[in-house]
Protein backbone atom coordinates (compact mmCIF):
# COMPACT_ATOMS: atom_id res chain seq x y z
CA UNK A 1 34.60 133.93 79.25
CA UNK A 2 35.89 134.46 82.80
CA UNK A 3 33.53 132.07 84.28
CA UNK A 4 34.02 131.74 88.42
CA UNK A 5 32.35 129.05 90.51
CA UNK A 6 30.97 128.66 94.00
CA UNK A 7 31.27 132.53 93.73
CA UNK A 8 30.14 134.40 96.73
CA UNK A 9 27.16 136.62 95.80
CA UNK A 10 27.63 138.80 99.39
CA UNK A 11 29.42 142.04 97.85
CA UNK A 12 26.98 142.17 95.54
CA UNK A 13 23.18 142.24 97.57
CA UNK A 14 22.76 144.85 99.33
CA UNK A 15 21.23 142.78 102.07
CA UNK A 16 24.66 141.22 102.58
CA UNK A 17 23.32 137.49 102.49
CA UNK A 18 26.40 134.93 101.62
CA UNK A 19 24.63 132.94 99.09
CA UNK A 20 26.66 131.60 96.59
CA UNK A 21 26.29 131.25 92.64
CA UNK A 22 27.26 127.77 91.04
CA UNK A 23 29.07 129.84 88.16
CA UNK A 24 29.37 133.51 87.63
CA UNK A 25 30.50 136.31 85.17
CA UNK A 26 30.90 140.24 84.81
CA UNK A 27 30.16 141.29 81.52
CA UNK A 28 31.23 144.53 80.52
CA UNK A 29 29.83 144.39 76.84
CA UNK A 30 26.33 143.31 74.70
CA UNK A 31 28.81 141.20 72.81
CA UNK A 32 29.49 139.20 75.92
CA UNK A 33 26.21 139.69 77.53
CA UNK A 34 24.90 137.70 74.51
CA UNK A 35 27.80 135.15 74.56
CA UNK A 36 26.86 134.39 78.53
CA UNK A 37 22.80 134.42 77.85
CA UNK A 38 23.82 131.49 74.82
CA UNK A 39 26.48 129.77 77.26
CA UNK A 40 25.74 125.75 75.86
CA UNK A 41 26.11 124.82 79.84
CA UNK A 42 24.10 127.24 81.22
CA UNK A 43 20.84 127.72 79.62
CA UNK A 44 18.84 129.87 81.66
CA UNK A 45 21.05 132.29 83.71
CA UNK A 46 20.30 134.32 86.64
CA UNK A 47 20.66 138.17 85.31
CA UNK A 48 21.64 140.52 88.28
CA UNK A 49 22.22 144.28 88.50
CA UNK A 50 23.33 146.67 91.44
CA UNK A 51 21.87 143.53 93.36
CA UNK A 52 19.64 146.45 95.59
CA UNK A 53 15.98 145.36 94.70
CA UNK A 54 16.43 140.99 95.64
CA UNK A 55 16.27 138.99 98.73
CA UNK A 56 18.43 136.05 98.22
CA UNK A 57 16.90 132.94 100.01
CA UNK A 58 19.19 130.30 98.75
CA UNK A 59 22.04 129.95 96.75
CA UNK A 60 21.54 129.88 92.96
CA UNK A 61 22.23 127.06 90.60
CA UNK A 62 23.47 127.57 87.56
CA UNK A 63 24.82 130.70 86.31
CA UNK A 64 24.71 133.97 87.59
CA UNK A 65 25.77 137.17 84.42
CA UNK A 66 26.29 140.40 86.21
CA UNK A 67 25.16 143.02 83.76
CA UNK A 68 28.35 145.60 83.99
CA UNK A 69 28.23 147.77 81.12
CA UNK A 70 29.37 151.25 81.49
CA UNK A 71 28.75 154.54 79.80
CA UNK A 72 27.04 157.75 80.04
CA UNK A 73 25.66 159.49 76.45
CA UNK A 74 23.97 162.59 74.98
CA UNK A 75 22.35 161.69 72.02
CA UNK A 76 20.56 164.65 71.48
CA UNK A 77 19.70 168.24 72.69
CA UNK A 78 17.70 171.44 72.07
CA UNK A 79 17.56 175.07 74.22
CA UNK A 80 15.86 173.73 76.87
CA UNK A 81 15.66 169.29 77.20
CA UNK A 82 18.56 166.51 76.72
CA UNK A 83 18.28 163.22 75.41
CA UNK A 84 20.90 160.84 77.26
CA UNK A 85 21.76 157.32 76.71
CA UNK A 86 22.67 155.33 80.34
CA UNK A 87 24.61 152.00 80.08
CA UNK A 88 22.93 149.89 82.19
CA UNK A 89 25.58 148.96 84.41
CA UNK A 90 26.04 152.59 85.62
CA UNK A 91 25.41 153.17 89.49
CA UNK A 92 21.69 155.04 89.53
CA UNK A 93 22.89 157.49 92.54
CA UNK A 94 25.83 158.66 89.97
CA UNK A 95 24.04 159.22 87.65
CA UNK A 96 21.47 161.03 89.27
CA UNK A 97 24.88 163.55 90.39
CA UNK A 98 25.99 163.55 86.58
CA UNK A 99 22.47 165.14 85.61
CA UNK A 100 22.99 167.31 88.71
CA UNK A 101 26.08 168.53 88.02
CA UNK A 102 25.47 169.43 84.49
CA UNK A 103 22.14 171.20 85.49
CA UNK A 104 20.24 168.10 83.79
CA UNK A 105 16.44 168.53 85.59
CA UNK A 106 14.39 165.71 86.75
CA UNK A 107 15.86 163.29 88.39
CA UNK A 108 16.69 165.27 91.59
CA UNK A 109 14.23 164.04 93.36
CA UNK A 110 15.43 160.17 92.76
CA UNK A 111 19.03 160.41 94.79
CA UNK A 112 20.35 157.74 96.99
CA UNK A 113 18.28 154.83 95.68
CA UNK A 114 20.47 152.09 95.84
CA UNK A 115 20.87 150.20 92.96
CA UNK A 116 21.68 150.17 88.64
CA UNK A 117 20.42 152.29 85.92
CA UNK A 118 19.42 149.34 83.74
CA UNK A 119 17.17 147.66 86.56
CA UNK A 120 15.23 151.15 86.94
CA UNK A 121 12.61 150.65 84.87
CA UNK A 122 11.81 147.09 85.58
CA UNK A 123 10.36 148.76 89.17
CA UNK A 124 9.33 152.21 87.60
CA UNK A 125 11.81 153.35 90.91
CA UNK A 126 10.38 156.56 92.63
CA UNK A 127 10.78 158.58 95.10
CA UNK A 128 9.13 162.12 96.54
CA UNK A 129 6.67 162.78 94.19
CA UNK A 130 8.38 161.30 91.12
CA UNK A 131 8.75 157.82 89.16
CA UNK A 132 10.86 157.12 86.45
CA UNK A 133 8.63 156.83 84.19
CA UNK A 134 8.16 160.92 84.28
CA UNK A 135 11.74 160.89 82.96
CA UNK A 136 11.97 158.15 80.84
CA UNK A 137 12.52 158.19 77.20
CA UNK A 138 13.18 154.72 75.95
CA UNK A 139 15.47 151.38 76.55
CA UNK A 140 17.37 149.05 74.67
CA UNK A 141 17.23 145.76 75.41
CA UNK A 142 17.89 141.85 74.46
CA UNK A 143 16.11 139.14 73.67
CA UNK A 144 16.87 136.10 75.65
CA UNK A 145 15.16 133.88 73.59
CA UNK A 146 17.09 134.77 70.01
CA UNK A 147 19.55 137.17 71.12
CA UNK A 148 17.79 140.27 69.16
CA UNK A 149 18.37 143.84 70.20
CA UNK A 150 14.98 146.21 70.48
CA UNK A 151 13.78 149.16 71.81
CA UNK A 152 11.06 149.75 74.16
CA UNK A 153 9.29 153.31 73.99
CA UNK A 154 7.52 154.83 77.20
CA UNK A 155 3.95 153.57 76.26
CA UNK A 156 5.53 149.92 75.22
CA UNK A 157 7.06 149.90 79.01
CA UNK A 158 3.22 149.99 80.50
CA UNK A 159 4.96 151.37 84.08
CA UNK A 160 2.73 151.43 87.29
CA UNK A 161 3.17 152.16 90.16
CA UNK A 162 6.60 150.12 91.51
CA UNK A 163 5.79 148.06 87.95
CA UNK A 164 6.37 147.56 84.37
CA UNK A 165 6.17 145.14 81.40
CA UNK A 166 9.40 143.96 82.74
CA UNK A 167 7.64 142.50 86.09
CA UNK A 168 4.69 141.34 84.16
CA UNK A 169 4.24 140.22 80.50
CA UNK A 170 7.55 140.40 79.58
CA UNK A 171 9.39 139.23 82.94
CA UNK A 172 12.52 137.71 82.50
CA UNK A 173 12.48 137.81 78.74
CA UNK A 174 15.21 140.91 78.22
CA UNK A 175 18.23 141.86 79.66
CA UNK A 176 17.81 145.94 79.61
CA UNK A 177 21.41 147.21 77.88
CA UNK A 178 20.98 150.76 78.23
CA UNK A 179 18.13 153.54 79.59
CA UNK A 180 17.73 156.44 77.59
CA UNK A 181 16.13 159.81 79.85
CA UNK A 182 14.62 162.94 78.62
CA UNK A 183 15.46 165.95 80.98
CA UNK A 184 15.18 169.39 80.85
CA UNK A 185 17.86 171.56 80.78
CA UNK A 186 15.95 175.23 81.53
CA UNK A 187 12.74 175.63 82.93
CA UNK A 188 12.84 172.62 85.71
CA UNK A 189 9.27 171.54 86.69
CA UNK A 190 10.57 171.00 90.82
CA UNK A 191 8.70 168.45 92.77
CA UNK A 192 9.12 169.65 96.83
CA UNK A 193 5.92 169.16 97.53
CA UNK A 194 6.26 165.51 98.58
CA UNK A 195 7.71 164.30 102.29
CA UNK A 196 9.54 166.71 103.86
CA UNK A 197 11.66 168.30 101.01
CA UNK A 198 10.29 171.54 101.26
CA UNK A 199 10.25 171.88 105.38
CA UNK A 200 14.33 170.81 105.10
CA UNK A 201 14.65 173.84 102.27
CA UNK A 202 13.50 175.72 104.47
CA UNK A 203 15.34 175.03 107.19
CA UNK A 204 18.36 175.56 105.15
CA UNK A 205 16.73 178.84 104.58
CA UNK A 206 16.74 178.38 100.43
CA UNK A 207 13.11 180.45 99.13
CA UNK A 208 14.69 179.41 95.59
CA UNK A 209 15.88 176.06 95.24
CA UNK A 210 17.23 174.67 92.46
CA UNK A 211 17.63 170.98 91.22
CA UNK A 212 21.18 170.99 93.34
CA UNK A 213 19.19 172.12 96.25
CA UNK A 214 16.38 169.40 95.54
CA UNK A 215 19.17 166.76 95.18
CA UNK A 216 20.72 167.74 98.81
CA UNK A 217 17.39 168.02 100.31
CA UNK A 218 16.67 164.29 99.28
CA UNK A 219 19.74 163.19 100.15
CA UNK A 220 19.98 164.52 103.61
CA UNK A 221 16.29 162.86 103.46
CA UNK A 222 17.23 159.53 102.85
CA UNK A 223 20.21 159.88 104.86
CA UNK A 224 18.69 160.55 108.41
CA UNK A 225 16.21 158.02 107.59
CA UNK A 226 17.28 155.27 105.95
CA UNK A 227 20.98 153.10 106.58
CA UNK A 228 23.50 152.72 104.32
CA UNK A 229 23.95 149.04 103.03
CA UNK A 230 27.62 149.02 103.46
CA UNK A 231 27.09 149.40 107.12
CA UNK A 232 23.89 147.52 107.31
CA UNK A 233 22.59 145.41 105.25
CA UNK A 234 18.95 146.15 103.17
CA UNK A 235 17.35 147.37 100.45
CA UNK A 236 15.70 150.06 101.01
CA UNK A 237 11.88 150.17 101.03
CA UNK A 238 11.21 146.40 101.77
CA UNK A 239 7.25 146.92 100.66
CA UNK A 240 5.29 149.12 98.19
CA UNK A 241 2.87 151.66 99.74
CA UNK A 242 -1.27 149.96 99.35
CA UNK A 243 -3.20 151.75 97.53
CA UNK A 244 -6.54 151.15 99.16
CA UNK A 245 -10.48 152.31 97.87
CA UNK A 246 -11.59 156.11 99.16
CA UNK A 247 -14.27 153.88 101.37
CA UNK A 248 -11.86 151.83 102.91
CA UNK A 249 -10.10 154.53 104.16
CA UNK A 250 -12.50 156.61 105.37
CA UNK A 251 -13.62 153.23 107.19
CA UNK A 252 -10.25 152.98 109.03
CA UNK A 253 -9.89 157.02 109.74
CA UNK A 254 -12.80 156.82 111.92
CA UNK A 255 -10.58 154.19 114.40
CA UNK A 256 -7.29 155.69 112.82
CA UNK A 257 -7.62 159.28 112.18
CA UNK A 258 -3.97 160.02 112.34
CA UNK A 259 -3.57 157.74 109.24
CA UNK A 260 -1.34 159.51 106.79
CA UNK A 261 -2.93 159.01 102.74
CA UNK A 262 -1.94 160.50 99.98
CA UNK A 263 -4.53 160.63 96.96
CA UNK A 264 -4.61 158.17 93.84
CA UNK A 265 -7.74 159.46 92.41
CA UNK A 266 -11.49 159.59 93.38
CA UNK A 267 -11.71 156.43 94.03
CA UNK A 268 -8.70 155.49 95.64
CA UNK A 269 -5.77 156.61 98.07
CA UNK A 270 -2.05 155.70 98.97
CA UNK A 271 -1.37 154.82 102.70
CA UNK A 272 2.65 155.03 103.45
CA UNK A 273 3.09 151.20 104.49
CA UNK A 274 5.85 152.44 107.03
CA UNK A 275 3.20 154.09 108.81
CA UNK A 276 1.64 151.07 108.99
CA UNK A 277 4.35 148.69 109.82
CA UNK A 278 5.16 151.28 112.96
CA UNK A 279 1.99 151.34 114.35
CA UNK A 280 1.30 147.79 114.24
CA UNK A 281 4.48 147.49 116.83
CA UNK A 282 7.33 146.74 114.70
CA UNK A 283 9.86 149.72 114.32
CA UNK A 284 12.99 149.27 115.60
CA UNK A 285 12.40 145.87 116.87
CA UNK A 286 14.98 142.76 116.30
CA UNK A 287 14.49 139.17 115.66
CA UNK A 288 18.05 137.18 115.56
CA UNK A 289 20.06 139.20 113.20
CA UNK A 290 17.14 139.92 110.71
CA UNK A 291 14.93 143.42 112.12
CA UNK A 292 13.10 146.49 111.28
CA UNK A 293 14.95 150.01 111.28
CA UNK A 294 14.82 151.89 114.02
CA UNK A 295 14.11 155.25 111.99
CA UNK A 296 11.85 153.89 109.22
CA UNK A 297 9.98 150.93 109.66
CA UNK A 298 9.56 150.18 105.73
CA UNK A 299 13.42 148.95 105.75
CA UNK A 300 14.48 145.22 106.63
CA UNK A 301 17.83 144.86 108.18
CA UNK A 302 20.56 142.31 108.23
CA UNK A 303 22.57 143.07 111.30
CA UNK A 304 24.96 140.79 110.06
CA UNK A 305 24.63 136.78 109.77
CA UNK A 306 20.55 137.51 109.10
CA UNK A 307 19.53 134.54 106.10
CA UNK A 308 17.60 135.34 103.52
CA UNK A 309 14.82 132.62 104.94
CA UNK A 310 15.14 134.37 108.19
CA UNK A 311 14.53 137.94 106.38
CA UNK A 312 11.98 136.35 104.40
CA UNK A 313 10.28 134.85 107.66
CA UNK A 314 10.02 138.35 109.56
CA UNK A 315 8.44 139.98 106.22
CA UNK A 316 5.57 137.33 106.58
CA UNK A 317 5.26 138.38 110.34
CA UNK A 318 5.17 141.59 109.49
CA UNK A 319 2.51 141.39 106.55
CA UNK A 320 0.34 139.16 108.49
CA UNK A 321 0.05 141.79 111.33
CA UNK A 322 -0.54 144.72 109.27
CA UNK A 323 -3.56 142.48 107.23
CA UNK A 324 -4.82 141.65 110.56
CA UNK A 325 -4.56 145.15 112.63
CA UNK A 326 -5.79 147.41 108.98
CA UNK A 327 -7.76 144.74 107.00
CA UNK A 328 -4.59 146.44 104.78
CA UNK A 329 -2.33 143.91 102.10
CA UNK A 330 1.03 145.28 102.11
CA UNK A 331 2.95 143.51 99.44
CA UNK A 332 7.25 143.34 98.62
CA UNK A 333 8.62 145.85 96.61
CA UNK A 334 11.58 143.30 96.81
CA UNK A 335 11.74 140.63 94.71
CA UNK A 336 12.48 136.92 96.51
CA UNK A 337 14.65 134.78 94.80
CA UNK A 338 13.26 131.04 96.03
């Protein structure tokens, strides 16, 4: 194996923070994604991805295997849904334009997150009305423990919202080797509903959109709202949205009745943690290098020589307002690497 040392780990997190890794490799097959995970001087490596969904806040001893495997598969088809097989080393935004492209429904609504195929379902990513999880078929994966290959089905996976067995019962137990989707290929059930997809249809004037037009919408979304890492370091939505009980809301209308929700069920509503964040002061403002985007407060910024402590430091700021302005827990969607 290729192994590097004192490798920098700042191409690849998207919050551009130059931690380093003691050792590091690329692997580009399961073959030698099983020979790094047995590696006799490295016994419990540090498994990364697309590097979009971590906040570094030190450098990491040890070894760090880069999951890298490529490849895009149908497996199987009828008239109207597809069956295809993702390597999990595959960029998630090109895939998303491979289904697109071939008129693959159902994942439209999921362009631009930053970020891997194969570390999709540990998350349950979503965006605009949709999760993975309404897409999702099954996933290979391996054992770290005895180097086994299985398969996790859709109920097996146990997603939430922004969770899975992955995060949870299972967390860092498999490396994920490949995602397998079901999509349709007629009949596409659209989601424009959500945000403002269906007010920037419109003002492209499109009455009929397809899953191209649902793709561009979301994209031209993200775009205007959110930066691109290469030019700014993040990772997108820094925390998940609370979900919060039907009283408690109602409580906090009455001093906050411009308070965007979205329902749950009976009992319980969403409340867009952005929303949040901006009213308790926070958009667009800068502490050092780390900050909070100017055009959607949910995002955490490097502007350049930002640490991961310091990120890490304005997060608790952040959260601790919010909590003590809303009574309102906003947790990371992130996960911090200590």
């Amino acid at each position: 194996m290729n192994l590097q040392h004192q490798f920098s780990l700042k191409e690849h997190n998207t919050f551009g923070i130059p931690a380093k890794a003691e050792a590091f490799i690329a692997v580009t097959s399961k073959e030698e994604l099983k020979e790094a995970l047995s590696h006799p001087d490295y016994p419990d490596p540090f498994i990364l991805g697309g590097g979009s969904n971590m906040l570094l806040k030190k450098d990491i001893d040890g070894l760090v295997v880069h999951v890298a495997l490529k490849g895009i598969e149908l497996v199987k088809e009828t008239e109207e849904e597809v069956w295809v097989q993702v390597a999990a080393g595959e960029n998630w935004h090109q895939f998303v334009m491979y289904c697109v492209e071939h008129g693959y429904g159902g994942v439209e609504n999921l362009a631009l997150i930053p970020g891997n195929t194969g570390t999709a379902p540990v998350q349950n990513i979503g965006a605009y009305g949709v999760e993975l999880k309404d897409v999702f078929y099954e996933c290979t994966a391996i054992d770290r423990k005895n180097l086994e290959e299985r398969s996790f089905s859709l109920a097996e996976c146990n997603f939430g919202y922004r969770e899975s067995v992955f995060k949870n019962e299972l967390k860092d137990r498999f490396v994920i080797t490949s995602v397998t989707f079901k999509l349709t290929k007629a009949n596409h059930k659209l989601h424009t509903e959500y945000g403002a997809i269906q007010e920037t249809l419109e003002a492209k004037g499109i009455e009929n959109p397809g899953i191209a037009d649902i793709a561009d919408a979301v994209i031209a979304i993200r775009s205007s709202k959110l930066p691109d890492p290469k030019e700014l370091g993040n990772s997108g939505s820094f925390f998940k949205n609370p979900i919060i009980s039907r009283e408690q809301f109602e409580n906090l209308q009455e001093k906050f009745p411009q308070m965007p929700h979205y329902p749950v069920s009976e009992t319980s509503v969403k409340v867009p943690a952005g929303w949040l964040i901006e009213q308790a002061g926070f958009k667009g403002k800068r502490f050092g290098d780390a900050g909070v985007h100017k055009n959607q407060a949910l995002v955490l910024v490097n502007y350049g020589n930002a640490t991961g402590a310091e990120i890490w430091e304005l997060a608790l700021h952040v959260k601790e307002q919010v909590q003590q302005q809303f009574g309102i827990t906003i947790d990371p969607e992130v996960n911090i690497i200590e």
